[in-house]
N, C-alpha and C. Protein backbone atom coordinates (compact mmCIF):
# COMPACT_ATOMS: atom_id res chain seq x y z
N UNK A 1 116.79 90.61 117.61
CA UNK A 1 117.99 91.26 117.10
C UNK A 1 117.85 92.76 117.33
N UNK A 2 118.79 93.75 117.96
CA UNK A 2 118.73 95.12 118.20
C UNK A 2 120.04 95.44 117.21
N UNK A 3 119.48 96.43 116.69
CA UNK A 3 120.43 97.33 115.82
C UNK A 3 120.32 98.79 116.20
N UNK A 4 121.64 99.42 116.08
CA UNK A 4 120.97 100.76 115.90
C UNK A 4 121.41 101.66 114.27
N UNK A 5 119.84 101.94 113.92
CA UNK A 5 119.51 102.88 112.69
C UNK A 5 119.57 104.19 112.86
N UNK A 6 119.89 104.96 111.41
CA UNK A 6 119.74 106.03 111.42
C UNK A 6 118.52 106.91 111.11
N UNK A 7 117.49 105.96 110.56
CA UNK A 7 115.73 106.33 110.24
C UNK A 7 115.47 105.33 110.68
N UNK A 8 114.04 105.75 110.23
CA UNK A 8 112.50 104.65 110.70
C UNK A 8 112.16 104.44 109.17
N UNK A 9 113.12 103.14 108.57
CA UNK A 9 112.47 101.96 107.64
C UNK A 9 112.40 100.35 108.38
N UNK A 10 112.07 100.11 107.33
CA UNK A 10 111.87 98.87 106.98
C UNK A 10 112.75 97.65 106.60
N UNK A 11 114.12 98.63 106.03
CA UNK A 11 114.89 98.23 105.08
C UNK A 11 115.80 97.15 106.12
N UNK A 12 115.33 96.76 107.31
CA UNK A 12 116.43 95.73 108.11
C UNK A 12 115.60 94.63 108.17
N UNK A 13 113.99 94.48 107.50
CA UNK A 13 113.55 93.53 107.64
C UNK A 13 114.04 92.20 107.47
N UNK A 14 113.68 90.85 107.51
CA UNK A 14 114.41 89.36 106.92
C UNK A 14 113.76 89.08 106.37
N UNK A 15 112.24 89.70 106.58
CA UNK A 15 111.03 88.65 105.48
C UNK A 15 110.09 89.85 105.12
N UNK A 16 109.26 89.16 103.94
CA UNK A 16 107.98 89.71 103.84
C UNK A 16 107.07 89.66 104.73
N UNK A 17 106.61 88.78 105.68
CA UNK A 17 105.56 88.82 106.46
C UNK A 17 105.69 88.26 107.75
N UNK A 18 105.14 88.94 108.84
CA UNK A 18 105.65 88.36 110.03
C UNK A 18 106.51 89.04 110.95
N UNK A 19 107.12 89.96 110.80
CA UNK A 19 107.69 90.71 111.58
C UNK A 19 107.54 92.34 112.43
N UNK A 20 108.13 92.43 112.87
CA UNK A 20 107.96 93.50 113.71
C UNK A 20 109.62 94.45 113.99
N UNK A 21 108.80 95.92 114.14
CA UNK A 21 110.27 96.79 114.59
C UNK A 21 109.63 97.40 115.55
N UNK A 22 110.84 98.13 116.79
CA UNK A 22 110.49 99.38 117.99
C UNK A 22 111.94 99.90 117.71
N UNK A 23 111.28 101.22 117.21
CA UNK A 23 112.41 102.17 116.84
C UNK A 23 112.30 103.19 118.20
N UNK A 24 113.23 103.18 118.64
CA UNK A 24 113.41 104.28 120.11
C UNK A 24 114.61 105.06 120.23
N UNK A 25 114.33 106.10 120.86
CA UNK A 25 115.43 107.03 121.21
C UNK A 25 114.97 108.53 121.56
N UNK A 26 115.47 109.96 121.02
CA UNK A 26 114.81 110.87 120.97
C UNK A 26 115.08 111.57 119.66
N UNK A 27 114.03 112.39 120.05
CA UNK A 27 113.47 113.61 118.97
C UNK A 27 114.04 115.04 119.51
N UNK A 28 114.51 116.09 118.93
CA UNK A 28 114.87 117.61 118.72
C UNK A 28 113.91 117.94 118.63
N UNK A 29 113.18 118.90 119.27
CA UNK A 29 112.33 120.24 119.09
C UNK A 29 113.04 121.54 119.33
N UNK A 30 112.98 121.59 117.92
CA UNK A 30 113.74 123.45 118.70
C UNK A 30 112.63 124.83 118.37
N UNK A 31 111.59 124.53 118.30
CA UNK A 31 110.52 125.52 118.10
C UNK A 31 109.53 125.17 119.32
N UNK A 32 109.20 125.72 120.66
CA UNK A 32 107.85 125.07 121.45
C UNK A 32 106.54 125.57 120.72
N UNK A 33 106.06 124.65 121.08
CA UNK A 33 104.13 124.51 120.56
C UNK A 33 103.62 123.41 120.16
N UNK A 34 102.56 123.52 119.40
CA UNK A 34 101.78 122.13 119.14
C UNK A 34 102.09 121.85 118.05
N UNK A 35 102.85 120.17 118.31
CA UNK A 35 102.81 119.14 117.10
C UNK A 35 101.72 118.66 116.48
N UNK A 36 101.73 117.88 115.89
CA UNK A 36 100.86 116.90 114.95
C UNK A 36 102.29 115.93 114.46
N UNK A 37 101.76 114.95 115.14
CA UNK A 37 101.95 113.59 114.18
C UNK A 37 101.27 112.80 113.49
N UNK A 38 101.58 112.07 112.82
CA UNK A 38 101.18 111.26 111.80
C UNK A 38 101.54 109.87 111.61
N UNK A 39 100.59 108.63 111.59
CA UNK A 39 101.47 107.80 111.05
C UNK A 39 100.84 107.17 109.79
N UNK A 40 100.91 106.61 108.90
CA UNK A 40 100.87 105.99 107.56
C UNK A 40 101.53 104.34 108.42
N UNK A 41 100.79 103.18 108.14
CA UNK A 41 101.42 101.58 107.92
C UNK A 41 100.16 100.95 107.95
N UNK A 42 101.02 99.86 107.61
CA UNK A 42 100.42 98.56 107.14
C UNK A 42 101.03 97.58 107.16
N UNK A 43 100.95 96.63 108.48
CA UNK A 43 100.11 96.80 109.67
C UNK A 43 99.53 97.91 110.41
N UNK A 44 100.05 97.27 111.55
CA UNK A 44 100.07 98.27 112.53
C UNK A 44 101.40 98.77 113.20
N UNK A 45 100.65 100.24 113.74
CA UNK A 45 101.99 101.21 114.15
C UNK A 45 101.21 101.51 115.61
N UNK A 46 102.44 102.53 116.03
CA UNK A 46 101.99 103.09 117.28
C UNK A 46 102.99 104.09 117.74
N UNK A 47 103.23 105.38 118.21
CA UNK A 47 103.48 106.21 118.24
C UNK A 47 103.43 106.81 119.36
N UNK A 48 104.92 106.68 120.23
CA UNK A 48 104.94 107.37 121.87
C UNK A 48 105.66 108.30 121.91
N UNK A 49 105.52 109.67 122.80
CA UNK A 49 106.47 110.70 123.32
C UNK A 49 106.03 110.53 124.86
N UNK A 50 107.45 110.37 125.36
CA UNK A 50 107.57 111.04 126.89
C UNK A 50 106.57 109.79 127.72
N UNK A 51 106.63 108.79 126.75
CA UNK A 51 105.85 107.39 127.12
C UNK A 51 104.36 107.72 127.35
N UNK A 52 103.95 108.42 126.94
CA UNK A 52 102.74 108.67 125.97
C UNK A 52 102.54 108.37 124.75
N UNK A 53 101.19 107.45 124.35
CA UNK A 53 100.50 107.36 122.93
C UNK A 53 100.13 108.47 122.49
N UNK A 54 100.84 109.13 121.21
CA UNK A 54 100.38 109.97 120.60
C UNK A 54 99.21 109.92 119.25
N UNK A 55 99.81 108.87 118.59
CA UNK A 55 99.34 108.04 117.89
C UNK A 55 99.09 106.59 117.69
N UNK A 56 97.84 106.42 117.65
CA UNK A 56 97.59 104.27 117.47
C UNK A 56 96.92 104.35 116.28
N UNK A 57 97.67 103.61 115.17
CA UNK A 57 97.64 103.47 113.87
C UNK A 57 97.41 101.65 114.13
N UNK A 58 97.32 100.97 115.31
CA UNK A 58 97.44 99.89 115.59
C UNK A 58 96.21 98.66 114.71
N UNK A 59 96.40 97.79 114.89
CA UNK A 59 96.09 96.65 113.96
C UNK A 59 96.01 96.02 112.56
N UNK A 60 95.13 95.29 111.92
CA UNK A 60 95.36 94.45 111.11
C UNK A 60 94.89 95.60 109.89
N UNK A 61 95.25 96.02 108.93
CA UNK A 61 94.88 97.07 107.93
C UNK A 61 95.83 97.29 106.82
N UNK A 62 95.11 97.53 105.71
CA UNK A 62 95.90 97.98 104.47
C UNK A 62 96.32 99.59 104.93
N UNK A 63 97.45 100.16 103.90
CA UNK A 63 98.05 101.35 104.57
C UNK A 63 96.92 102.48 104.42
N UNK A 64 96.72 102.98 106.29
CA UNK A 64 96.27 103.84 106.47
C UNK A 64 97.31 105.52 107.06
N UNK A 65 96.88 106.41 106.58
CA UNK A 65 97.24 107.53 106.80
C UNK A 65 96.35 108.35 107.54
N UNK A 66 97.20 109.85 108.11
CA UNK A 66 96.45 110.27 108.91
C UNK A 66 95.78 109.60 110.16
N UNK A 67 96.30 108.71 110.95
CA UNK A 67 95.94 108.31 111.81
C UNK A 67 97.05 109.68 112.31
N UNK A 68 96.59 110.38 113.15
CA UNK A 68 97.18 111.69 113.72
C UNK A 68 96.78 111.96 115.27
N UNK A 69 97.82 112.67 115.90
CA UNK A 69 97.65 113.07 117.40
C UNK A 69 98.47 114.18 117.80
N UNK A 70 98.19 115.44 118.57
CA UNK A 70 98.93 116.18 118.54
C UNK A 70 99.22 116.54 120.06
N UNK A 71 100.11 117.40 120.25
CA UNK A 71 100.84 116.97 121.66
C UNK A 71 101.96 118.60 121.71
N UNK A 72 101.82 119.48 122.89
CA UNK A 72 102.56 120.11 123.08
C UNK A 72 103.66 120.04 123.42
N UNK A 73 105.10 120.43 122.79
CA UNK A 73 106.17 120.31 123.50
C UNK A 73 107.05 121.59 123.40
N UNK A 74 107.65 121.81 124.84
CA UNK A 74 108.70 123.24 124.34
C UNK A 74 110.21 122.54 123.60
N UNK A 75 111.06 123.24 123.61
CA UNK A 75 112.57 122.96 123.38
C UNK A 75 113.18 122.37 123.99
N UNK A 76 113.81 121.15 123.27
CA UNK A 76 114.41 120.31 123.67
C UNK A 76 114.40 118.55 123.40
N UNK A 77 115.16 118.28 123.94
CA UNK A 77 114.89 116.21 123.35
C UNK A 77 114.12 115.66 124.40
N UNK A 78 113.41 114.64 123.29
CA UNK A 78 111.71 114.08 123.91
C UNK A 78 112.26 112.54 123.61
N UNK A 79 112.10 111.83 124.41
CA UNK A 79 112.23 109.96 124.08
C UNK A 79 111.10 109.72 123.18
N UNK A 80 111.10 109.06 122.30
CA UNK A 80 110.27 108.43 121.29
C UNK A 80 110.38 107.39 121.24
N UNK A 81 109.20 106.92 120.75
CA UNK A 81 108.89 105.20 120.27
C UNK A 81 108.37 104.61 119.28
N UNK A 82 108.26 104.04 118.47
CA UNK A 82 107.44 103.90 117.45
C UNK A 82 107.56 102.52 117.48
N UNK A 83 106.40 101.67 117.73
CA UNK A 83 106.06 100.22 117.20
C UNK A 83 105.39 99.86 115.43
N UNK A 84 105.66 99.25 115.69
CA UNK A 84 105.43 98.50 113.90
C UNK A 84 105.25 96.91 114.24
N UNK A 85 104.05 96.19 113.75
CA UNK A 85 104.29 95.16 112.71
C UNK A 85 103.83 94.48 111.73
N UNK A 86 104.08 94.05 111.13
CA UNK A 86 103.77 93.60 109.65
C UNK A 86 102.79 91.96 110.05
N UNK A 87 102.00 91.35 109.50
CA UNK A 87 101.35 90.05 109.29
C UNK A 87 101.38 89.81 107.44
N UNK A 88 100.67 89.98 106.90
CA UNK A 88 100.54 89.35 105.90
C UNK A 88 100.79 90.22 104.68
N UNK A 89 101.14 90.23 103.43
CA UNK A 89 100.39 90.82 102.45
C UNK A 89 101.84 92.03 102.09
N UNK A 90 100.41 93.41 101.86
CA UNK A 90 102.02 94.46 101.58
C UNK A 90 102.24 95.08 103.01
N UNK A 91 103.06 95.89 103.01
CA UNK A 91 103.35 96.34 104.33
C UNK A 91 104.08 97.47 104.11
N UNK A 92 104.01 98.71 104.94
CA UNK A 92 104.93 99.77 105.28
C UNK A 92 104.65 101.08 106.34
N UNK A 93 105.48 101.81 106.19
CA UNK A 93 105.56 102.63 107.48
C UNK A 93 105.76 103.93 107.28
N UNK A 94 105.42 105.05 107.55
CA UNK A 94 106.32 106.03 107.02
C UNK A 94 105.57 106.96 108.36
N UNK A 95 106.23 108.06 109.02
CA UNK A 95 105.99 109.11 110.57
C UNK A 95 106.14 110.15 109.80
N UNK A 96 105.62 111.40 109.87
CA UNK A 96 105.59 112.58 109.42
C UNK A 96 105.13 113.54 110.89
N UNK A 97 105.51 114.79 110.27
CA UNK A 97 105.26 115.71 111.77
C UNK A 97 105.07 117.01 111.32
N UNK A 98 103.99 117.68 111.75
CA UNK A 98 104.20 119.58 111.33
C UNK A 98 104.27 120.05 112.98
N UNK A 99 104.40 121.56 112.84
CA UNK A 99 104.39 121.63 113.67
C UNK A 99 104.77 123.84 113.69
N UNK A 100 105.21 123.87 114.61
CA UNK A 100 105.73 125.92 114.53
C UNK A 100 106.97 125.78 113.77
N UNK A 101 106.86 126.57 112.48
CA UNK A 101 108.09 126.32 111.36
C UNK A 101 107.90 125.19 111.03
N UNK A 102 107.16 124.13 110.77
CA UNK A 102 107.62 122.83 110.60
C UNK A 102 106.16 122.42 109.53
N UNK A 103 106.55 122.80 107.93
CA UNK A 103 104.71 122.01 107.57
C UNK A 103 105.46 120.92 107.46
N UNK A 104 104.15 119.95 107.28
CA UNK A 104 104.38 118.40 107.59
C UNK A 104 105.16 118.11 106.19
N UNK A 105 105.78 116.51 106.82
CA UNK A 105 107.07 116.07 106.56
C UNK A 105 107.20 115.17 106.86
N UNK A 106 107.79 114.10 106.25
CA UNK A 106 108.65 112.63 107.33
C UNK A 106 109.46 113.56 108.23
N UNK A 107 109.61 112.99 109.25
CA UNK A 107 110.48 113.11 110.02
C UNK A 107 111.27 113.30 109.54
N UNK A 108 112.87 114.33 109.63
CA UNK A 108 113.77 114.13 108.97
C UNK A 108 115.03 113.59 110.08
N UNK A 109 115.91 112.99 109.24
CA UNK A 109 116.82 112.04 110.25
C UNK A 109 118.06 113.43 111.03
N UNK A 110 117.81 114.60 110.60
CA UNK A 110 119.06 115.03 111.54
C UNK A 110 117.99 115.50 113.09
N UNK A 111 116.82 115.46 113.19
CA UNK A 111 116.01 115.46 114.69
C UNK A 111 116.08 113.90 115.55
N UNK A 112 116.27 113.05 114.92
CA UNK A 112 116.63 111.78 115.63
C UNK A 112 117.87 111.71 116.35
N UNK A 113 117.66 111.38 117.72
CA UNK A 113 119.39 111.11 118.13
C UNK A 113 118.81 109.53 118.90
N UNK A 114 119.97 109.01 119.31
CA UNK A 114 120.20 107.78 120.48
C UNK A 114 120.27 108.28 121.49
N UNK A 115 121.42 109.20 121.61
CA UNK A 115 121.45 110.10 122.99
C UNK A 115 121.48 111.14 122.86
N UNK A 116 120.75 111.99 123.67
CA UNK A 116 120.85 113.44 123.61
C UNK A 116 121.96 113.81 124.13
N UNK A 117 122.94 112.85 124.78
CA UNK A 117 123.98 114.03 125.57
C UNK A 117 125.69 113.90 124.76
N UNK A 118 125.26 112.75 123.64
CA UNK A 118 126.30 112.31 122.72
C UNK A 118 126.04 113.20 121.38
N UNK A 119 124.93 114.01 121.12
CA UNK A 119 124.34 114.75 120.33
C UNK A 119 124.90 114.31 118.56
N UNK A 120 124.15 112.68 118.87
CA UNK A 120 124.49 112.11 117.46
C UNK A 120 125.26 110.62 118.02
């Protein structure tokens, strides 16, 4: 099933256990320099820019944080990816980012687009 969201939850899941999300599209940078990402889940996550792994938060685990990777970018929209999935038990997800002007944070949803050239 493909939907398109306005964040990176959970909240379209069908079940407690067993599933999986790939949230894609792009990201806004309007400051250049070095990021830091972050991911927090449980399962596993995984974390691409520009189809690069930034972050592998990947496999079977209670929620870990700070699984982190950092990555230069100047100004402008970057394609992103984020895998997720859940197996057993509790489960969740949450992406955060610091960065120039930016202390860390979830992601906030007005840097997410689908398309950069529909800008929203």
């Amino acid at each position: 099933k493909q939907l398109v969201v306005r964040d990176i939850s959970l909240n379209e899941r069908e079940s407690e256990d067993d599933f999986a999300f790939e949230f894609s599209g792009y990201i806004k940078i309007d400051s250049p320099g070095t990021y830091t990402f972050y991911l927090k889940s449980d399962d596993g996550s995984r974390l691409s820019l520009n189809d690069k792994i930034v972050v592998n938060n990947d496999g079977l685990h209670n929620a870990q944080e700070e699984k982190q990777g950092e990555i230069v970018l100047g100004k402008g929209f970057y394609p992103f990816r984020v895998d997720y999935f859940q197996s057993k038990g509790d489960y969740g997800l949450k992406v955060y980012y610091s960065g120039p002007d930016v202390e860390k944070q979830l992601i906030p949803n007005a840097v997410f687009y689908h398309n950069p050239q529909l800008k929203k």
